[in-house]
Each structure stands twice: as structure tokens, then as C-alpha cells.
N, C-alpha and C. Protein backbone atom coordinates (compact mmCIF):
# COMPACT_ATOMS: atom_id res chain seq x y z
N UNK A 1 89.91 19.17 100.51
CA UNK A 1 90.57 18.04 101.11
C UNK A 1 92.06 18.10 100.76
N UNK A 2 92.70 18.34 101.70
CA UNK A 2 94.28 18.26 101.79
C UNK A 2 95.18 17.16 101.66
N UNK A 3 95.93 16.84 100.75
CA UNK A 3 97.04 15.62 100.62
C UNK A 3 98.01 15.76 101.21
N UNK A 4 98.49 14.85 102.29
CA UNK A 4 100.21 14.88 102.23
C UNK A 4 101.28 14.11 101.79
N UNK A 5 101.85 14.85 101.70
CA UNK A 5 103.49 14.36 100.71
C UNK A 5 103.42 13.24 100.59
N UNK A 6 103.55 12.39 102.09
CA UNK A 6 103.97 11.28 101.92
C UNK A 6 102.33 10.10 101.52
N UNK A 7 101.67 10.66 101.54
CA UNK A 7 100.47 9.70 100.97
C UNK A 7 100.44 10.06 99.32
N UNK A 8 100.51 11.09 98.63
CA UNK A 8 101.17 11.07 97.68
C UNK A 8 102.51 10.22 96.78
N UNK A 9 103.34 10.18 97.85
CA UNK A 9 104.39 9.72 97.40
C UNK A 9 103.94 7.81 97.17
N UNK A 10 102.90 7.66 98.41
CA UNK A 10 102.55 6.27 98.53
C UNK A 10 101.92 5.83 97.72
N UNK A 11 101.04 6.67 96.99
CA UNK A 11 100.06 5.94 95.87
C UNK A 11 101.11 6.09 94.81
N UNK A 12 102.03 7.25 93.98
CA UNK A 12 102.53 6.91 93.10
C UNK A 12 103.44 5.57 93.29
N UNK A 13 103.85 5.14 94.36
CA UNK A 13 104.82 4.04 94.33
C UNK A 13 103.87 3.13 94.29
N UNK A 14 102.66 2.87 94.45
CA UNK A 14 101.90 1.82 94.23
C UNK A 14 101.40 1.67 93.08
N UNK A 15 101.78 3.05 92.11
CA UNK A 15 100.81 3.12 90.85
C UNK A 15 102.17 2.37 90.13
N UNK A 16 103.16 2.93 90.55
CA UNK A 16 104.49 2.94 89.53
C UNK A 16 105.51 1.83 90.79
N UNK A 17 105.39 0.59 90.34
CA UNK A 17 106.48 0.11 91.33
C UNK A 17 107.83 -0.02 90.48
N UNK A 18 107.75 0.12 89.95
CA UNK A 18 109.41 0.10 89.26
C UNK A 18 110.62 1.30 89.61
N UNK A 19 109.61 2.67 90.29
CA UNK A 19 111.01 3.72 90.80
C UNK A 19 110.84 3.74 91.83
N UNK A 20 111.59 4.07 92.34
CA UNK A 20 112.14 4.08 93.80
C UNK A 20 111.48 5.09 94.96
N UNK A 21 111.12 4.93 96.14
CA UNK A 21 110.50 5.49 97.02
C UNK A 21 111.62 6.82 96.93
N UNK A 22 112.95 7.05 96.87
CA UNK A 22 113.94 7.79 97.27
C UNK A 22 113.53 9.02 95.99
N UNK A 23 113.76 7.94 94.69
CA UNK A 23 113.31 9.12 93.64
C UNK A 23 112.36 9.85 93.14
N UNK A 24 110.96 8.99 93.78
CA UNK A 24 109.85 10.13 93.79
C UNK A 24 109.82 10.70 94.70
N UNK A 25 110.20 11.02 95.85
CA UNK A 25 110.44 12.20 96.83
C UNK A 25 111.08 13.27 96.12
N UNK A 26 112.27 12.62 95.83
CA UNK A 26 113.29 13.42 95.02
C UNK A 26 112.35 14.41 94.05
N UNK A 27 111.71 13.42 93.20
CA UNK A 27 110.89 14.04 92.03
C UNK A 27 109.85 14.84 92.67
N UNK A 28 109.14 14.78 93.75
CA UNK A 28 107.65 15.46 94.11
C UNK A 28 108.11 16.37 94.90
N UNK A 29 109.82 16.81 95.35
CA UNK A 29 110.11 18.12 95.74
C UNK A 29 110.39 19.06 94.67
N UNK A 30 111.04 18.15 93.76
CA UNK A 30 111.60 19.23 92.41
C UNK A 30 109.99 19.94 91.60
N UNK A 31 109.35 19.16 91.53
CA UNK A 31 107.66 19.39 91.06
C UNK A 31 107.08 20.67 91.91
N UNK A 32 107.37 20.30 93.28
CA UNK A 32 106.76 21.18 94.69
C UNK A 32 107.26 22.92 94.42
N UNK A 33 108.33 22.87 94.56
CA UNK A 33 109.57 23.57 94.77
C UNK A 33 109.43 24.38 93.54
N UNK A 34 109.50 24.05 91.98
CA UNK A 34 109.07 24.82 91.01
C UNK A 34 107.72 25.52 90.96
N UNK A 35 106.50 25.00 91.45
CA UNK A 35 105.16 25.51 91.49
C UNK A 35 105.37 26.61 92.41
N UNK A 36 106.54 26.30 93.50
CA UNK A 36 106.42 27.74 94.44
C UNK A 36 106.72 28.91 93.77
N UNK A 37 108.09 28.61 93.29
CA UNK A 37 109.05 29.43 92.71
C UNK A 37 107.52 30.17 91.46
N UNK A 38 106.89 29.54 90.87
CA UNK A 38 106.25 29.66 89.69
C UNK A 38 105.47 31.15 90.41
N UNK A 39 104.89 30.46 91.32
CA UNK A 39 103.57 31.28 92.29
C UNK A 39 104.26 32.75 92.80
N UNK A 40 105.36 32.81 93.03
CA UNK A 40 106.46 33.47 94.11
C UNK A 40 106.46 35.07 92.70
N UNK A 41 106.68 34.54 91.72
CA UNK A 41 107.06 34.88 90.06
C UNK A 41 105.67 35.42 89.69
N UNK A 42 104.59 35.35 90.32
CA UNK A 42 103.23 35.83 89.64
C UNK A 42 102.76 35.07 88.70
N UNK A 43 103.33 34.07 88.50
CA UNK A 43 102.65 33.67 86.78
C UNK A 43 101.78 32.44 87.67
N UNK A 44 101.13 31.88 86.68
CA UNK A 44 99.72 30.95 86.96
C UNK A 44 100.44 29.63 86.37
N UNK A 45 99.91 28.58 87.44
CA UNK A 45 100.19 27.13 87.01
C UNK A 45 99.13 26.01 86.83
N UNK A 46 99.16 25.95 85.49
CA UNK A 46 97.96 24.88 85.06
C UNK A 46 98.42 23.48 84.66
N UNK A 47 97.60 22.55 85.56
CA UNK A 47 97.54 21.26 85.49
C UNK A 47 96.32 20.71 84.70
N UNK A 48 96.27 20.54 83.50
CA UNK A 48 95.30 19.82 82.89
C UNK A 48 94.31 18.72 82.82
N UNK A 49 93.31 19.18 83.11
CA UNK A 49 92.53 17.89 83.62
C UNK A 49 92.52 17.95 85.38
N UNK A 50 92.75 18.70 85.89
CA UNK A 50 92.98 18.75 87.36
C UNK A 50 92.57 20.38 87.93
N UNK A 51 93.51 21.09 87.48
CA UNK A 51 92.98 22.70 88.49
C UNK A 51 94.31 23.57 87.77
N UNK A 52 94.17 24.96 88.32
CA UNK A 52 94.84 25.96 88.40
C UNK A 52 95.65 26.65 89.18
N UNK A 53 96.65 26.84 89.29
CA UNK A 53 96.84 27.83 90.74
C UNK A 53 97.50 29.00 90.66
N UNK A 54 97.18 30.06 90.85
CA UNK A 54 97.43 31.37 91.11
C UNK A 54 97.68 32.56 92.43
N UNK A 55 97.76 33.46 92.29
CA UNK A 55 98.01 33.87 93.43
C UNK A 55 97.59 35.77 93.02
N UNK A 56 96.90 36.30 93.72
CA UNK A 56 95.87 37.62 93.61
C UNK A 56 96.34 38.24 94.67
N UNK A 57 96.51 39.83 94.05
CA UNK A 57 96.78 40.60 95.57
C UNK A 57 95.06 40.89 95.81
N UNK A 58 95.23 40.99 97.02
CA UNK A 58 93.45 41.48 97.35
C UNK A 58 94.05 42.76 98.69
N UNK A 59 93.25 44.01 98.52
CA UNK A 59 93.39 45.31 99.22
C UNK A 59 93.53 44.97 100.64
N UNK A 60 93.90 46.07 101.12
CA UNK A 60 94.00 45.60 102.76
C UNK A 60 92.07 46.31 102.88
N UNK A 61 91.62 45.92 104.60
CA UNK A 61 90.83 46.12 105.10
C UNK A 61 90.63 46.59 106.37
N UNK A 62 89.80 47.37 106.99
CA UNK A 62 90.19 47.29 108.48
C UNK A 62 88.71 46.36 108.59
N UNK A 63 89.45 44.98 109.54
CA UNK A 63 88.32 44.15 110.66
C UNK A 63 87.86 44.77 112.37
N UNK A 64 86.87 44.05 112.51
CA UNK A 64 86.85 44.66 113.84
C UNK A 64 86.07 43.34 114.52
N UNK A 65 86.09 42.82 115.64
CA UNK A 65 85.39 41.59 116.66
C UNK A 65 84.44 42.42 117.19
N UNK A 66 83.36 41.76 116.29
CA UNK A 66 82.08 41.83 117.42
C UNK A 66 81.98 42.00 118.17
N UNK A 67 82.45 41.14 119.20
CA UNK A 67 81.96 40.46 120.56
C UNK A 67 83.18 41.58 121.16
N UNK A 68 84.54 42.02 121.12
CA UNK A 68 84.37 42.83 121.63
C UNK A 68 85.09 44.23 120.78
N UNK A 69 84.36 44.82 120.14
CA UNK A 69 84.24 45.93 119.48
C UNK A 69 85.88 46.76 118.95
């Protein structure tokens, strides 16, 4: 199940009303933007209590369609 930004951005402003809609954008690109950079870099990013994320080379393959050969 996929989140977007801005429903993200909506629950933290509902969790946290004291900062500003402007600065958690601000904040959930700088967050975004480093995990790429992290991923981009090979290294692995762990969120505790939540998941992992990494990134694997996997070999090439040759595919072929069934239906038409």
C-alpha cells in the first residue's frame, strides 16, 4: 500500500499542530531526498520499528511472450 506526500504531510500536521504545513513539506523533502541520495550511494536505510530499504543489482535475463513467441 502506497502513501502520498501529501497525505503524509496531512496526518503529521494533524499529529503535530504546532509546525507549519510549509515546514513539514520542507522537512519530508529533505528526509525524501537524503534516502535517495542514501539508495543512489549503495548503502541501506533503516527505519526502526518500521522497515528497511535497499537496493540489489539482480543479472540481466532474456524474456520472451508467450502468446507471441
Amino acid at each position: 500500500m502506497g502513501t502520498v506526500k501529501s497525505k503524509l504531510i496531512k496526518q503529521i500536521s494533524n499529529n503535530f499542530p504546532n509546525f507549519r504545513k510549509k515546514d513539514l513539506q520542507k522537512f519530508s523533502d529533505i528526509i525524501l531526498n537524503e534516502i535517495k541520495q542514501s539508495l543512489k550511494r549503495g548503502e541501506r536505510v533503516e527505519f526502526r520499528g518500521f522497515g528497511v530499504f535497499s537496493t540489489r543489482i539482480q543479472k540481466e535475463s532474456v524474456r520472451r511472450n508467450p502468446r507471441t513467441g
